[in-house]
Protein backbone atom coordinates (compact mmCIF):
# COMPACT_ATOMS: atom_id res chain seq x y z
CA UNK A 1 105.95 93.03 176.02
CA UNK A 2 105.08 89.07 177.00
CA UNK A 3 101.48 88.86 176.29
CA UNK A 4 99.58 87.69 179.43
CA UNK A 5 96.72 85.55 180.65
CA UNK A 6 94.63 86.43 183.67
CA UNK A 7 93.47 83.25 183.89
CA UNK A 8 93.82 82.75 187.96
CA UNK A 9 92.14 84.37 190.36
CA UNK A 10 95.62 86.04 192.56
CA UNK A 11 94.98 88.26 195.29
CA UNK A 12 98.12 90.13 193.69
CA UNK A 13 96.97 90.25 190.46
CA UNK A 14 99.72 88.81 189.20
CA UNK A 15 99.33 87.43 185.17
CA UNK A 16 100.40 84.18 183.55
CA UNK A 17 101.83 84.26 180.59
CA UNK A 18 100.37 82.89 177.95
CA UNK A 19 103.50 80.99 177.33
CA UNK A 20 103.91 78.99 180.76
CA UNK A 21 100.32 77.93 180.31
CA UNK A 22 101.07 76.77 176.79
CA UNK A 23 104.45 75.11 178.39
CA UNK A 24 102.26 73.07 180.78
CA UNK A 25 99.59 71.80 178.20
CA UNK A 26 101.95 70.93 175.42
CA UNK A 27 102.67 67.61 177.29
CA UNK A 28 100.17 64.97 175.62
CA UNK A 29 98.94 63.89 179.01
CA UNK A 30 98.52 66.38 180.78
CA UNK A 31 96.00 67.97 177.32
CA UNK A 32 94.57 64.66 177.82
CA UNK A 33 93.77 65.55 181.38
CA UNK A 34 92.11 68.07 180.93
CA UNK A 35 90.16 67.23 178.01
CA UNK A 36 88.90 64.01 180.76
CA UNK A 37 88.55 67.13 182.97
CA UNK A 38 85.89 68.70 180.71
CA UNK A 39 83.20 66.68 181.63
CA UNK A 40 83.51 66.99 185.33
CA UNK A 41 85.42 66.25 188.35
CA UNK A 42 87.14 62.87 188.50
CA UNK A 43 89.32 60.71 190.33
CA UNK A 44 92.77 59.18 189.36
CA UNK A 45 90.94 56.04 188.44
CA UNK A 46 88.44 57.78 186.64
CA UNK A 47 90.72 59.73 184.78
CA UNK A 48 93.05 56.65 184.15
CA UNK A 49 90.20 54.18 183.31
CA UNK A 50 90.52 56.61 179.71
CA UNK A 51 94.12 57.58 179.86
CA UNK A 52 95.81 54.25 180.56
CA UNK A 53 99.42 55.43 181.53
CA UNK A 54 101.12 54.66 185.13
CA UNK A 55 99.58 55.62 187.55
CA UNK A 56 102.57 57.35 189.11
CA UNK A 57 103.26 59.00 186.31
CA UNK A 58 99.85 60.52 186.11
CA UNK A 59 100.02 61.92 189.27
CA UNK A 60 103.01 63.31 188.25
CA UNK A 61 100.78 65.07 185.68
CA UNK A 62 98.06 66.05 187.77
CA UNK A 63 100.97 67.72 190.25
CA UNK A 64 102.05 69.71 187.22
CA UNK A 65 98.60 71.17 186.64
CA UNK A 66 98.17 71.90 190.28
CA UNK A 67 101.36 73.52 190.62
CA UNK A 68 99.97 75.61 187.24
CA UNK A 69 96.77 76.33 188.73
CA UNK A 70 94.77 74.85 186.52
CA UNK A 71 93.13 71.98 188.16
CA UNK A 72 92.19 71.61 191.63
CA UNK A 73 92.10 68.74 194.10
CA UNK A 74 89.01 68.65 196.24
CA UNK A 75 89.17 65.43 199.05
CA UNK A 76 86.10 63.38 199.45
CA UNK A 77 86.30 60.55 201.96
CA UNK A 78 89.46 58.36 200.53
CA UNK A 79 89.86 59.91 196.87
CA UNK A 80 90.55 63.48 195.59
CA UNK A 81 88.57 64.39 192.72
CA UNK A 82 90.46 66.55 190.80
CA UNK A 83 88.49 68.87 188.58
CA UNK A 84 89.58 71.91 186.02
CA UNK A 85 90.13 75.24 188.04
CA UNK A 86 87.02 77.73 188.29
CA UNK A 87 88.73 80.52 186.41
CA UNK A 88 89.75 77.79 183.20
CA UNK A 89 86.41 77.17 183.69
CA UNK A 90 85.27 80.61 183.19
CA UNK A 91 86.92 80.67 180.29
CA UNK A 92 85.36 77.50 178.69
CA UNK A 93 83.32 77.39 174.96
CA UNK A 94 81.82 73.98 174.88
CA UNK A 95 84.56 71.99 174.10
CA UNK A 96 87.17 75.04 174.13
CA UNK A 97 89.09 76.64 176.41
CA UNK A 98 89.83 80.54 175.28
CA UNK A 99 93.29 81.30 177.05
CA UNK A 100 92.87 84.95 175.85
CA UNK A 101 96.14 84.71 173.37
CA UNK A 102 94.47 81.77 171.69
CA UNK A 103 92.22 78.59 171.83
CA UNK A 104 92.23 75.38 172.53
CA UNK A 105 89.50 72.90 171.19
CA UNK A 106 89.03 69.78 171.43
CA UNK A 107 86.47 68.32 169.28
């Protein structure tokens, strides 16, 4: 049995497994993105300003966390703020995230 993580809020109820979340996140930038995504919504720039990488290849990044459900784009005038997705955020401990089959921290 694949241990799961009910981490997204499906109207099938389908669960992620623990895995394919850890597949995601186990790129450098994208763990960096969402650490930068920890204290708030940001922009590309904002998140870049930090991050330093091209800017193509961060949204790259960002399109492989949305496509993962965990962030989420929100458009304000010209920019999209991207911010960590309410059910990660549920699921936060300070600096933590608790994916149910283990934890990431980053302090």
């Amino acid at each position: 049995m694949k241990p799961a993580l009910n981490i997204l809020d499906q109207p099938d109820g389908e669960e992620i497994s623990c895995a394919s979340v850890l597949k995601v996140l186990a790129d450098e930038t994208r763990l960096a993105v969402v650490e930068q995504l920890l204290d708030g919504p940001k922009t590309v720039s904002q998140i870049n300003e930090q991050l330093n990488v091209e800017p193509t290849l961060l949204s790259h990044h960002l399109k492989a966390l949305r496509a993962a459900q965990l962030v989420v784009g929100t458009r304000e005038g010209r920019y999209v703020k991207y911010s960590l997705a309410q059910a990660l955020l549920n699921r936060r401990k300070g600096r933590a995230l608790d994916l149910g089959c283990c934890t990431i921290s980053f302090s």
